[in-house]
Structures are given as structure tokens and as C-alpha cells.
N, C-alpha and C. Protein backbone atom coordinates (compact mmCIF):
# COMPACT_ATOMS: atom_id res chain seq x y z
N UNK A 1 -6.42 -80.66 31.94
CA UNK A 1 -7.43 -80.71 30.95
C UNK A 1 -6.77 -80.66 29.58
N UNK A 2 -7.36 -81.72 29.01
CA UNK A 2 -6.50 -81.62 27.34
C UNK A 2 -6.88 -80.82 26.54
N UNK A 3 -5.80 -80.42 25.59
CA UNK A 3 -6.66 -79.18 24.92
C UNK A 3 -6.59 -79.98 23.73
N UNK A 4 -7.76 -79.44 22.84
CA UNK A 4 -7.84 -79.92 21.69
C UNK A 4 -7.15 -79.21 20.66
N UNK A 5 -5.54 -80.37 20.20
CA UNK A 5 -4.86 -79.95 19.25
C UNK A 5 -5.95 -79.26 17.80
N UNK A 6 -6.44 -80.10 17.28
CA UNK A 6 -6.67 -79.25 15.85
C UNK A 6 -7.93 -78.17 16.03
N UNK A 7 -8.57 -77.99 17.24
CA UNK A 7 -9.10 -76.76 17.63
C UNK A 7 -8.15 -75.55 17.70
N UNK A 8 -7.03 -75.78 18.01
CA UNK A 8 -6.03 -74.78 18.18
C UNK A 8 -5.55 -74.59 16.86
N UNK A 9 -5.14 -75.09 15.97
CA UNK A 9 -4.86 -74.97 14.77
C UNK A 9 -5.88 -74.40 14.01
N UNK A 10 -7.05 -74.78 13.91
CA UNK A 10 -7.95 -73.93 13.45
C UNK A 10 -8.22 -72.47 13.80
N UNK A 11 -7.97 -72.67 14.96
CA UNK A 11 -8.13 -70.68 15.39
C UNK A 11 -6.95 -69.86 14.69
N UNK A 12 -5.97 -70.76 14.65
CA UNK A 12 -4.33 -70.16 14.55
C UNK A 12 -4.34 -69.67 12.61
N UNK A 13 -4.78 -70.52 12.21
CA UNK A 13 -5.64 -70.37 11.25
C UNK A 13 -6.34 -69.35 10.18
N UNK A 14 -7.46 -68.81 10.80
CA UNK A 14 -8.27 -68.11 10.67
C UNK A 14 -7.56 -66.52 11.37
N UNK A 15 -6.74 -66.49 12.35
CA UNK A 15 -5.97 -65.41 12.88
C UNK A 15 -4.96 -65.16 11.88
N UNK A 16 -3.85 -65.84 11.41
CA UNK A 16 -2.94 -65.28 10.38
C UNK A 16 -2.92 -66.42 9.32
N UNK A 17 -3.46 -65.60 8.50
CA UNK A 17 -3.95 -66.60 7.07
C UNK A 17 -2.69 -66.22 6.41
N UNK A 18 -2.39 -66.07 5.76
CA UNK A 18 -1.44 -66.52 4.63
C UNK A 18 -1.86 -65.99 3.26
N UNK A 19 -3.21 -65.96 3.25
CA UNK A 19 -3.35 -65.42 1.80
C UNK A 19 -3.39 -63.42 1.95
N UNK A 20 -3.55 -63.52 1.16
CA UNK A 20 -3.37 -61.66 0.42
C UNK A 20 -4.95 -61.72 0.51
N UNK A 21 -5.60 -60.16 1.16
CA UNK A 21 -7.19 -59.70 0.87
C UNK A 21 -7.24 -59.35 -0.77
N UNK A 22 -8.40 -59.29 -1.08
CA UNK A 22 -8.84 -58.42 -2.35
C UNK A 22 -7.72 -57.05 -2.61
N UNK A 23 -7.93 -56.26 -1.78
CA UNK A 23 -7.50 -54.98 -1.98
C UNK A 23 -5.95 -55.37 -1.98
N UNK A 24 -5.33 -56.15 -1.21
CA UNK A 24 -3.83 -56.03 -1.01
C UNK A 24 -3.42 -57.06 -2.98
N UNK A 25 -4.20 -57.10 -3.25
CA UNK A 25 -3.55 -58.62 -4.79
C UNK A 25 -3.88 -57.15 -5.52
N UNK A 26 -5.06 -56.54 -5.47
CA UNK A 26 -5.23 -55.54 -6.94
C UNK A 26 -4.40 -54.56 -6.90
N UNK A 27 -3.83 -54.08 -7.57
CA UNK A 27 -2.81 -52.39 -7.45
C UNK A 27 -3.85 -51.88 -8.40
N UNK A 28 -4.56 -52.12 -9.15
CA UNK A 28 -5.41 -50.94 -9.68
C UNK A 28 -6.55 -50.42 -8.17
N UNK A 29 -7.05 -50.96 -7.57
CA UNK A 29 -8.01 -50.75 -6.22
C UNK A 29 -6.60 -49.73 -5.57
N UNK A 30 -5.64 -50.41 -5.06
CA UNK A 30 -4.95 -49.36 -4.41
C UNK A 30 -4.85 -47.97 -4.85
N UNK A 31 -4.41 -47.90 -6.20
CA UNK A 31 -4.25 -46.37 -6.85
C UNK A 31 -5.68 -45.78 -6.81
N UNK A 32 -7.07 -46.50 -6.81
CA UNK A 32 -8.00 -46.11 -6.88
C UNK A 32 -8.30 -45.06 -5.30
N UNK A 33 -7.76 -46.05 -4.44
CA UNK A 33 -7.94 -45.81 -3.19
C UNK A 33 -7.16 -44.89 -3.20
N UNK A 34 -5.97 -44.72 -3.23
CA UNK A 34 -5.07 -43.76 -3.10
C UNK A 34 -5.34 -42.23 -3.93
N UNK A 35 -6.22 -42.36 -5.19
CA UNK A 35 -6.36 -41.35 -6.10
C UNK A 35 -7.71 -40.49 -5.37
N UNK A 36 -8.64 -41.85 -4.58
CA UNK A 36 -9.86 -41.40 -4.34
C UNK A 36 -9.08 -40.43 -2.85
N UNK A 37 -8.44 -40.61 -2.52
CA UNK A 37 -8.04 -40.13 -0.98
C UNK A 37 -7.53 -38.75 -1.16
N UNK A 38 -6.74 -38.59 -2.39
CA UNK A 38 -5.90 -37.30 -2.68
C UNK A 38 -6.81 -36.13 -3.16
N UNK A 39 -7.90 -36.78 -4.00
CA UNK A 39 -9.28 -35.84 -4.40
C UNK A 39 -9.71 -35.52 -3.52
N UNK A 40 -10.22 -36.17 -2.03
CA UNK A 40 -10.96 -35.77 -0.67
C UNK A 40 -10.02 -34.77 -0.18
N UNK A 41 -8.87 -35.12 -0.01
CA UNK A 41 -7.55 -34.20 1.08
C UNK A 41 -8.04 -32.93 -0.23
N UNK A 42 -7.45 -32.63 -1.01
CA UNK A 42 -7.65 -31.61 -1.78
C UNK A 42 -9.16 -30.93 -1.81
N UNK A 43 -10.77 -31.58 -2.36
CA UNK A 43 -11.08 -30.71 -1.79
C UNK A 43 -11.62 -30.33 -0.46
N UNK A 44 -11.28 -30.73 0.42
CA UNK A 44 -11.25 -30.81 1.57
C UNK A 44 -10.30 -29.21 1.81
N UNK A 45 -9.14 -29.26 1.79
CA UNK A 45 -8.46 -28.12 1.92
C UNK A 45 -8.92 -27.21 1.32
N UNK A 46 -8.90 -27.50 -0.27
CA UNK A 46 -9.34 -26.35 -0.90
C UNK A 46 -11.19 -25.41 -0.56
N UNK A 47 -11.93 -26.25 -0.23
CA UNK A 47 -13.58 -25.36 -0.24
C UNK A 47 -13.36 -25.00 1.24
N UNK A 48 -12.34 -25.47 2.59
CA UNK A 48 -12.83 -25.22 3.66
C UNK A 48 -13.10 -23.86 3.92
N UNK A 49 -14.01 -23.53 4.85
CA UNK A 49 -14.14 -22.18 5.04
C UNK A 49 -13.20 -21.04 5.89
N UNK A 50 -12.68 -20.16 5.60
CA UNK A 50 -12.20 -19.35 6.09
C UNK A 50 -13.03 -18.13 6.71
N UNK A 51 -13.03 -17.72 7.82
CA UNK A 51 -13.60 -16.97 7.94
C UNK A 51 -12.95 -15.59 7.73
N UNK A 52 -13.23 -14.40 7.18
CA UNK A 52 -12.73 -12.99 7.46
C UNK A 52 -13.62 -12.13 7.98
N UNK A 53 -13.42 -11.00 8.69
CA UNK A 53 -14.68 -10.11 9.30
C UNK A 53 -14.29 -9.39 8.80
N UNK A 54 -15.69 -8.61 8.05
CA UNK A 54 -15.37 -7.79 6.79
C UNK A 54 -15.95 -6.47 7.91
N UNK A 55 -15.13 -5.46 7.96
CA UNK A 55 -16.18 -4.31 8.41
C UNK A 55 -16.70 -3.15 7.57
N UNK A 56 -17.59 -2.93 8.93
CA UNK A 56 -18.31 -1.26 7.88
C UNK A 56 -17.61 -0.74 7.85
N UNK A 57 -18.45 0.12 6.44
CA UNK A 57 -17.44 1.73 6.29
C UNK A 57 -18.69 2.60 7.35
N UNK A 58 -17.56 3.37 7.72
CA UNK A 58 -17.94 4.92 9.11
C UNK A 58 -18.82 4.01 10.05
N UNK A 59 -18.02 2.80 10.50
CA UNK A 59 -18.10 2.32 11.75
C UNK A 59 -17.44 1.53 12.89
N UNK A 60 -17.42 2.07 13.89
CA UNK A 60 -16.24 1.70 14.64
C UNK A 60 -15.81 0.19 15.20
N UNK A 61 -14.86 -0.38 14.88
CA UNK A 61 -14.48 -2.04 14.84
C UNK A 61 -14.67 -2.62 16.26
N UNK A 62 -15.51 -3.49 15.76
CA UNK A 62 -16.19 -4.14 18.19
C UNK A 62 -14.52 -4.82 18.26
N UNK A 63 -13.27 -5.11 17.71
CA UNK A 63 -12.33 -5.53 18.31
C UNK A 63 -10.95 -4.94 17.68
N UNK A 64 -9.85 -5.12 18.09
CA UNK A 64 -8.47 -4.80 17.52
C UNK A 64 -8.57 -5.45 15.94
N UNK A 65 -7.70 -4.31 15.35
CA UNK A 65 -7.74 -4.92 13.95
C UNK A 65 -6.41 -5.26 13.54
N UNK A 66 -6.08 -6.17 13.00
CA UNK A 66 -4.68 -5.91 12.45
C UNK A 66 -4.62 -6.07 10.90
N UNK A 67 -3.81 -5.39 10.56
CA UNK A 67 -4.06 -5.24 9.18
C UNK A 67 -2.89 -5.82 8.20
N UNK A 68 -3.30 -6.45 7.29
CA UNK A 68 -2.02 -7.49 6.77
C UNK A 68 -1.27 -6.04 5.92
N UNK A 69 -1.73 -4.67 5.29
CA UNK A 69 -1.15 -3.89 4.49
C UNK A 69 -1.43 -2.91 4.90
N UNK A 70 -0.45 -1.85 4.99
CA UNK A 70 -0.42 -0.64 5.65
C UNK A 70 -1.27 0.26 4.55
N UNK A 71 -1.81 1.21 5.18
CA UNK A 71 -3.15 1.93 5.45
C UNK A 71 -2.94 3.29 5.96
N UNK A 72 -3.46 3.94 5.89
CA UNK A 72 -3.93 5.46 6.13
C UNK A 72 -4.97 6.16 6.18
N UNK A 73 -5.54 6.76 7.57
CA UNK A 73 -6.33 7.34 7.80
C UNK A 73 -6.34 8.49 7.07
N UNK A 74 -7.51 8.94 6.34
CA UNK A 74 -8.17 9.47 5.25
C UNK A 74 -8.72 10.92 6.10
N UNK A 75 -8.31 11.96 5.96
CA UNK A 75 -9.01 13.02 6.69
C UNK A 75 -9.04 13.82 5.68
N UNK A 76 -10.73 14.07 5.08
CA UNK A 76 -11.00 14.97 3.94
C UNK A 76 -11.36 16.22 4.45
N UNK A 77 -11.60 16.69 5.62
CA UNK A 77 -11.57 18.13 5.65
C UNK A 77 -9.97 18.69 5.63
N UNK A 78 -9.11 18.22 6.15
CA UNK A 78 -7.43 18.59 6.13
C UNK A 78 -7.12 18.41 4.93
N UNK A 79 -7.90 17.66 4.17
CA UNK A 79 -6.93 17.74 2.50
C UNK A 79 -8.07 18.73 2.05
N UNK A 80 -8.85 19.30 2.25
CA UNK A 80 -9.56 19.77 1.27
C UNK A 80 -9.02 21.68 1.44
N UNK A 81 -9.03 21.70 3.02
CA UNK A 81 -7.88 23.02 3.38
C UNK A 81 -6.93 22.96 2.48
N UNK A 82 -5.95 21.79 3.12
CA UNK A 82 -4.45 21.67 2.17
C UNK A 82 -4.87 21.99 0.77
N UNK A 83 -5.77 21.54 -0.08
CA UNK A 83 -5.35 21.77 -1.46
C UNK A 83 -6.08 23.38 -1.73
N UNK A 84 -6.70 23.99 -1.10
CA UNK A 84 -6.97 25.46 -1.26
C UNK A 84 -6.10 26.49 -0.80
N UNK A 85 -5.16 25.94 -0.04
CA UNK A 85 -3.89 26.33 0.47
C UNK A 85 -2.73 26.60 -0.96
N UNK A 86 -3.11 25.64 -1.03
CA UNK A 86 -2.02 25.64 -2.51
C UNK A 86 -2.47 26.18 -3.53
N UNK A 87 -3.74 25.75 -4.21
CA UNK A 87 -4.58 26.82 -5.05
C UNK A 87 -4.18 28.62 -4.78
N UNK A 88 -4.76 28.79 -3.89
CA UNK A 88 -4.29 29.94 -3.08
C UNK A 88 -2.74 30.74 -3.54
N UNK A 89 -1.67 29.63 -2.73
CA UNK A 89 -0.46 30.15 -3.13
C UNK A 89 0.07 30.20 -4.94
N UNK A 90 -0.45 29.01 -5.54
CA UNK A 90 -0.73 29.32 -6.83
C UNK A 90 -1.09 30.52 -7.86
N UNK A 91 -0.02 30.95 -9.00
CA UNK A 91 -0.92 31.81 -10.03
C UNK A 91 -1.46 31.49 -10.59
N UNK A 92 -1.88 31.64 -11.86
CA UNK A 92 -2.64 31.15 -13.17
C UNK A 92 -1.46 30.46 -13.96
N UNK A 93 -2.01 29.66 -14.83
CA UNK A 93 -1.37 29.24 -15.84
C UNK A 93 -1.92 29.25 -17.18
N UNK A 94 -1.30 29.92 -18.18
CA UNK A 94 -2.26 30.25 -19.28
C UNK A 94 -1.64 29.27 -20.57
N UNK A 95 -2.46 28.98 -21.70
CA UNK A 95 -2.07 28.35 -22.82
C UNK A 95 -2.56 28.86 -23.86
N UNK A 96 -1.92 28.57 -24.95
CA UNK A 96 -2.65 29.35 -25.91
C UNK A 96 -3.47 28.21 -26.56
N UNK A 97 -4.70 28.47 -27.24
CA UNK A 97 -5.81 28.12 -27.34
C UNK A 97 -5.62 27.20 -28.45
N UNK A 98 -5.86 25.96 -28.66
CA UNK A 98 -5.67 25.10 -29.81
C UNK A 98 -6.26 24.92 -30.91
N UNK A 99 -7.47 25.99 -31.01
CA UNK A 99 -8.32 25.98 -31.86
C UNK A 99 -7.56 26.98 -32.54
N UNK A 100 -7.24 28.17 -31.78
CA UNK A 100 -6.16 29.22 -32.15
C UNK A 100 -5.38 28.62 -33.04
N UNK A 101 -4.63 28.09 -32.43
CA UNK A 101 -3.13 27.68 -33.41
C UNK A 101 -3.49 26.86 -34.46
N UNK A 102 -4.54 25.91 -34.63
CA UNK A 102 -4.87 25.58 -35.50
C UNK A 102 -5.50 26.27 -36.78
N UNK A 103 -6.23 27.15 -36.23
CA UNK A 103 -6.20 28.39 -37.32
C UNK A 103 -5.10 29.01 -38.23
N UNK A 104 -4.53 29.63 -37.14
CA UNK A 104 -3.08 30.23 -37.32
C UNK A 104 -2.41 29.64 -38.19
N UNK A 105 -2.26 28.52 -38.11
CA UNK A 105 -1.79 27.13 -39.16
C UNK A 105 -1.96 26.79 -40.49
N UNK A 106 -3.73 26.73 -40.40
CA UNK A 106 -3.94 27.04 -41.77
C UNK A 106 -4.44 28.44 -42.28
N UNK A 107 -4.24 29.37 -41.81
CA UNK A 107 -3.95 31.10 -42.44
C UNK A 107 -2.18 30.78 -43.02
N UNK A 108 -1.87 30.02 -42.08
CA UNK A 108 -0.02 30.12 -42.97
C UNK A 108 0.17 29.28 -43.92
N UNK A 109 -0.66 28.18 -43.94
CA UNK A 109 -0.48 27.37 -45.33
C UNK A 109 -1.18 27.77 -46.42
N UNK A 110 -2.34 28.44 -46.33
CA UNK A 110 -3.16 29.23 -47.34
C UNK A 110 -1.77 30.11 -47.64
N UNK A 111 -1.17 31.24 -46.85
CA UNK A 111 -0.27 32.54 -47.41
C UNK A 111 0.83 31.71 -47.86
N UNK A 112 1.47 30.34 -47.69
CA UNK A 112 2.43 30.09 -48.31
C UNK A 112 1.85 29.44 -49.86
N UNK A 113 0.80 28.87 -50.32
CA UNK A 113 0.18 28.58 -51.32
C UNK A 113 0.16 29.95 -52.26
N UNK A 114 -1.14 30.70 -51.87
CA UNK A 114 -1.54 31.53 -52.58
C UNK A 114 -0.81 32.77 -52.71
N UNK A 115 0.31 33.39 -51.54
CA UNK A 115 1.20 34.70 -52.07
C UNK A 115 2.94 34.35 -52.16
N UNK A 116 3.32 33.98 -53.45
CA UNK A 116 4.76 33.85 -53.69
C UNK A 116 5.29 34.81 -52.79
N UNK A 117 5.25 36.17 -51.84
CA UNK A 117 5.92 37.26 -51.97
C UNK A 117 7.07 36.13 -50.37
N UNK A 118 6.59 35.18 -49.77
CA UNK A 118 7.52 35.21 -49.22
C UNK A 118 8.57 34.30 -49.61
N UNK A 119 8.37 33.55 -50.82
CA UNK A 119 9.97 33.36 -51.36
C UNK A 119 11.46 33.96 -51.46
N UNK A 120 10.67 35.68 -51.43
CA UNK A 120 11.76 36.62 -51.54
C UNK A 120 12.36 36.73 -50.28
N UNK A 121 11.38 37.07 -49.22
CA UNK A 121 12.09 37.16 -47.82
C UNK A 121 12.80 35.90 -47.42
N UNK A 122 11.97 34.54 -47.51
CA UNK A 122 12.77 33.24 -47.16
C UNK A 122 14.08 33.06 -47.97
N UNK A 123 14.57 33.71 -48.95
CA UNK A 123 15.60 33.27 -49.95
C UNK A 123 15.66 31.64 -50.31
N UNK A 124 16.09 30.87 -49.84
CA UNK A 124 16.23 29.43 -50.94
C UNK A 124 15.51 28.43 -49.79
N UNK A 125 15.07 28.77 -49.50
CA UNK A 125 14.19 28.17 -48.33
C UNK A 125 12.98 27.69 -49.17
N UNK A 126 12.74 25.70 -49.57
CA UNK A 126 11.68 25.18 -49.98
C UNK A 126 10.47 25.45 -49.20
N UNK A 127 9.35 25.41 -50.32
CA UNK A 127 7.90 25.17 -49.27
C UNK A 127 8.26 23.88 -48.93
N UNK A 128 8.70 22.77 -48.90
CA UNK A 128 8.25 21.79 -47.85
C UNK A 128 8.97 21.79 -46.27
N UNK A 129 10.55 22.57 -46.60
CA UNK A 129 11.04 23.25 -45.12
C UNK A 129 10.02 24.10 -44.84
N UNK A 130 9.37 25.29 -45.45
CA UNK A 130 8.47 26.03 -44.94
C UNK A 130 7.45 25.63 -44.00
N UNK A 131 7.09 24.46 -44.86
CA UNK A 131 5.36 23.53 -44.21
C UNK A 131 6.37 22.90 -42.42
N UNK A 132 7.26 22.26 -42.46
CA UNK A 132 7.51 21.79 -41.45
C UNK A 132 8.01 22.34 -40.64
N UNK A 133 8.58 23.62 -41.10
CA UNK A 133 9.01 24.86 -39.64
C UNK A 133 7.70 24.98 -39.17
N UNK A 134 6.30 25.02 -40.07
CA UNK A 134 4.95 25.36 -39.59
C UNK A 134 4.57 24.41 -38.40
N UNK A 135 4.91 23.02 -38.83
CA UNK A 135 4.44 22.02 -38.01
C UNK A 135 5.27 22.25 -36.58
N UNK A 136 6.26 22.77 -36.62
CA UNK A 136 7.59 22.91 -35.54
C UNK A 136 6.77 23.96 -34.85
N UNK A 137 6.44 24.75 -35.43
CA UNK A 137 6.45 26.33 -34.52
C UNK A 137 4.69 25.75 -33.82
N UNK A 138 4.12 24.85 -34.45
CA UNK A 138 2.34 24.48 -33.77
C UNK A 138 2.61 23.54 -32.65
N UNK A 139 3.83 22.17 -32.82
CA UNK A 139 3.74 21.39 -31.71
C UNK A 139 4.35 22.13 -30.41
N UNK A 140 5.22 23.15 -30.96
CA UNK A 140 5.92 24.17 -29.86
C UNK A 140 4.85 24.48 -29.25
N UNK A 141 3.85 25.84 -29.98
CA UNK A 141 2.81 26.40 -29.14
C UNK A 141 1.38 26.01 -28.54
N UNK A 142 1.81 24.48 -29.26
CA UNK A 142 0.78 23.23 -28.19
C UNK A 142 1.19 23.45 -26.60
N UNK A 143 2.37 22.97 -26.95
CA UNK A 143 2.74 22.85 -25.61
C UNK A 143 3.45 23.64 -24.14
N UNK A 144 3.80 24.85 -25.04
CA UNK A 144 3.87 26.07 -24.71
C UNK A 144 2.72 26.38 -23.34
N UNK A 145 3.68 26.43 -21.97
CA UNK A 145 2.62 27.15 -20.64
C UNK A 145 3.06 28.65 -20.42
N UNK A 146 2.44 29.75 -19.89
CA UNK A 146 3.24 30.80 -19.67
C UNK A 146 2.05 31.37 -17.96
N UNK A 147 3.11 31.63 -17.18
CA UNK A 147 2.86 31.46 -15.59
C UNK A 147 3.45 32.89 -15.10
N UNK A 148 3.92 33.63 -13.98
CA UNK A 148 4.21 34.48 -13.51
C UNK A 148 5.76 33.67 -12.94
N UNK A 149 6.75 34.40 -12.41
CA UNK A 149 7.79 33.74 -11.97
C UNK A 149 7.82 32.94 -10.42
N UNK A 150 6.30 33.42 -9.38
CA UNK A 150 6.39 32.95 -7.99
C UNK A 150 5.97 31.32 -8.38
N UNK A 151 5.08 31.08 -9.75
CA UNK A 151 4.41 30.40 -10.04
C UNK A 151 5.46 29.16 -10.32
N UNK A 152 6.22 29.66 -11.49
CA UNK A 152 7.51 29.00 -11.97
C UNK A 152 8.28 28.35 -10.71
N UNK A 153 8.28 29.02 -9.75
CA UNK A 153 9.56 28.85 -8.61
C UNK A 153 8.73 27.82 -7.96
N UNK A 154 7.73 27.61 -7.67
CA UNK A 154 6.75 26.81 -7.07
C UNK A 154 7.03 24.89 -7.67
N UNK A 155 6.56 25.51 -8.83
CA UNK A 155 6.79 24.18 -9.97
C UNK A 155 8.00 23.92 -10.08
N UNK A 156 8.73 24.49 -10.11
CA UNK A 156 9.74 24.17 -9.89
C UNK A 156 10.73 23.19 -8.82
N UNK A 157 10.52 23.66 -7.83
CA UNK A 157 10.89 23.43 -6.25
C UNK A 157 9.90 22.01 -6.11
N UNK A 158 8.78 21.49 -7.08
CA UNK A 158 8.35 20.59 -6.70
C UNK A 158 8.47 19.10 -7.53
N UNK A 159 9.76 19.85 -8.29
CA UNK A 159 10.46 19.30 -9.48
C UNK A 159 9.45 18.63 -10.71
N UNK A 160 8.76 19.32 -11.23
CA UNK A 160 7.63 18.89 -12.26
C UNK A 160 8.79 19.74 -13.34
N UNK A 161 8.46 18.58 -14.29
CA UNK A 161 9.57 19.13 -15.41
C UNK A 161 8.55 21.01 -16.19
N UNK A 162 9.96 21.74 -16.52
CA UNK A 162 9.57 23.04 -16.32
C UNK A 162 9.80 23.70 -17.98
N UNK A 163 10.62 22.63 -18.91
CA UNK A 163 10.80 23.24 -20.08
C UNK A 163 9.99 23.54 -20.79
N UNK A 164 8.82 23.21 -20.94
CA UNK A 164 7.52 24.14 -21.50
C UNK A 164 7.11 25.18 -20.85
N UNK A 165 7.31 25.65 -19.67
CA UNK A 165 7.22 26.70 -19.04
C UNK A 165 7.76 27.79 -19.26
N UNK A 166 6.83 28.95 -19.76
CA UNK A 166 8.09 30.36 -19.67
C UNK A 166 6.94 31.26 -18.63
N UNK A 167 8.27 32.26 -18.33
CA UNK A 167 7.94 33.38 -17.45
C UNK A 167 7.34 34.50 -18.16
N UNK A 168 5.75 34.72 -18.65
CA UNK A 168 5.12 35.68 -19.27
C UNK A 168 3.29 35.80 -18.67
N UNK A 169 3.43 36.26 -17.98
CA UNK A 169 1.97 37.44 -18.05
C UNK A 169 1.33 37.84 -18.56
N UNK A 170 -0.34 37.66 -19.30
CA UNK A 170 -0.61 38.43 -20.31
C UNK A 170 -1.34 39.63 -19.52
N UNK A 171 -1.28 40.23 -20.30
CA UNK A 171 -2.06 41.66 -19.24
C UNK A 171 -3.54 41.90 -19.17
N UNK A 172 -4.25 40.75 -20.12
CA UNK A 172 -5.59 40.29 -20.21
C UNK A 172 -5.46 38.93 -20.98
N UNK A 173 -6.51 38.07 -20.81
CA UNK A 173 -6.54 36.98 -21.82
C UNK A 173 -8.27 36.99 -22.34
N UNK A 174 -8.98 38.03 -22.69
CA UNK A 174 -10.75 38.80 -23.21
C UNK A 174 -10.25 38.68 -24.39
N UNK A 175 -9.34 39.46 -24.70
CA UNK A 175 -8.75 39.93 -26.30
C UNK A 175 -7.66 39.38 -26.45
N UNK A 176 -7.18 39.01 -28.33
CA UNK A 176 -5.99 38.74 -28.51
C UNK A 176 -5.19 39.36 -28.35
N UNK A 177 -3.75 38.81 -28.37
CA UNK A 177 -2.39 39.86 -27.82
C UNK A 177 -1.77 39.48 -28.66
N UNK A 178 -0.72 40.66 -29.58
CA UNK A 178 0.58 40.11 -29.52
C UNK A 178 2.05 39.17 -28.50
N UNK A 179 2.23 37.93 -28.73
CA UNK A 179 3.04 37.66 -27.89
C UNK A 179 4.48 38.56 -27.88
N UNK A 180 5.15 38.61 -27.08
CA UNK A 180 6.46 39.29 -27.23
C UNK A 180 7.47 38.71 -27.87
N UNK A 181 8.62 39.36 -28.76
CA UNK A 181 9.53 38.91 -28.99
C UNK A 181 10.27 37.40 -28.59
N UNK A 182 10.86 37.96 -27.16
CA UNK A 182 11.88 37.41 -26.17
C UNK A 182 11.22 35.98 -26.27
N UNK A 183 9.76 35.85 -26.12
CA UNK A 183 8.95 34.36 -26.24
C UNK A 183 9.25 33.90 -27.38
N UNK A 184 9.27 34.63 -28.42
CA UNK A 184 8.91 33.95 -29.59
C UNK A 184 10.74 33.87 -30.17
N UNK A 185 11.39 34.43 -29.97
CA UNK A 185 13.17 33.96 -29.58
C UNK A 185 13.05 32.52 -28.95
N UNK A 186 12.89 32.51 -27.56
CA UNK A 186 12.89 31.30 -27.07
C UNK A 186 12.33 30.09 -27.85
């Protein structure tokens, strides 16, 4: 049976053409295509949903948990012992009163104003050294703590810095006291 030559050529034809489609001649369509594809992949990745199972608080997890960051079980009756424990072993810690010293402060700048007599005792000692030994001796008794010595040894041993700390007792803190010497040396 003969085959029909230019029937065959025509199919052959229409199967591998020779010319370029639309999309393959434009490079602006390609980048379009290509730009439109990179926007989908992106948000595509980016909105997909993740799921996490969030749980209750004071309720027990229906499966194993694993936890990406380490964690610690929270037991508030054992800390609430523990810190009355320590309270407990604790003395007092006393300060002197800032309203106090601020007083105190200006009673000494009034007596260095209004009575010359301590020029004589200071000898060549300016009022403006005067005014700033004042300021010296107030940021001191700002910061000034005074504790018992079990107290000291405590704070100590738990290495909390201790140089504002001295070892003094008042024998009431109702009424004012003279502080002692040896403190007021230090």
C-alpha cells in the first residue's frame, strides 16, 4: 500500500516545527514567569502553617513533651520553706535613716555659716574643704549597713560585696543613739 509522501511530510511538520513559541522569543514573559514562580515558592513557604501544641498551665500533657530549652520544675511550697529558712538564720540589718542624714547635713551647713567658732578648731581648713568633707561623711552614711557578726559571716560566705558593712548592734533603734567611736574611725 502506498503511502502518501506529502501526507507524511505534513505530519512531520506540524510535530517538529522549527519556529520558537511566544513564550520561548520573549525573555521579558520568561522573567515574568520566572519572577511570578519565585513570589508563589516564597509565599508558599513563608504563610505555610506550622502547627505547635500549646499547653495548659496546671495541666497534665495527653503526650511526651520535648522541649527545645531547658526548664525547671517550679515547686513553691519548697521555696517558700527555703526562703524562711534563711530569713530565720538571718539578723537584722539596720541603716541609718536618710531623712536623718539629710538633716544632719543641713544642721552642719547652717553651724559652718552662722558660728565662726569652728575655724579655730579646724585651723586652715577652708569652708569649701569643710562643705565637701560634709558631702564625704553623707554619701558614706548613705551607704553605711551595720548587722551583728553571724549576719556579716553569712553575707559574706555568699560573697555579696561586704565593704559597706560593719559589725555594730544598736541596742534599740525607738530612740536616737550615739554611734560609737570605732564606727565613726572606720
Amino acid at each position: 500500500m502506498p503511502v502518501d509522501n506529502s501526507k507524511l511530510k505534513n505530519d512531520n511538520e506540524l510535530k517538529f516545527a522549527k519556529e520558537q513559541g511566544f513564550f520561548e522569543k520573549s525573555l521579558t514573559m520568561r522573567l515574568m514567569i520566572g519572577i511570578a514562580f519565585a513570589v508563589c515558592l516564597f509565599l508558599f513557604l513563608h504563610f505555610r502553617e506550622v502547627r505547635i501544641e500549646v499547653l495548659e498551665i496546671n495541666s497534665i500533657a495527653p503526650k511526651y513533651v520535648v522541649a527545645q530549652v531547658d526548664f525547671d520544675y517550679f515547686d513553691e511550697k519548697a521555696t517558700i520553706i527555703l526562703k524562711q529558712e534563711v530569713v530565720r538564720d538571718l539578723g537584722k540589718i539596720y541603716q541609718v535613716s536618710e531623712k536623718e542624714i539629710r538633716q544632719r547635713r543641713i544642721e552642719f551647713e547652717n553651724f559652718l555659716i552662722h558660728d565662726q567658732d569652728w575655724r579655730e578648731v579646724a585651723g586652715d581648713q577652708s569652708y569649701e574643704s569643710m562643705y565637701k568633707n560634709g558631702e564625704i561623711v553623707e554619701r558614706a552614711l548613705l551607704q553605711v549597713r551595720f548587722t551583728d557578726p553571724r549576719t556579716f559571716q553569712k553575707i559574706e560566705n555568699v560573697k555579696y560585696p561586704i565593704e559597706n558593712f560593719l559589725i555594730y548592734t544598736p541596742p534599740t533603734v525607738s530612740e536616737p543613739l550615739l554611734v560609737p567611736r570605732p564606727i565613726w574611725e572606720f
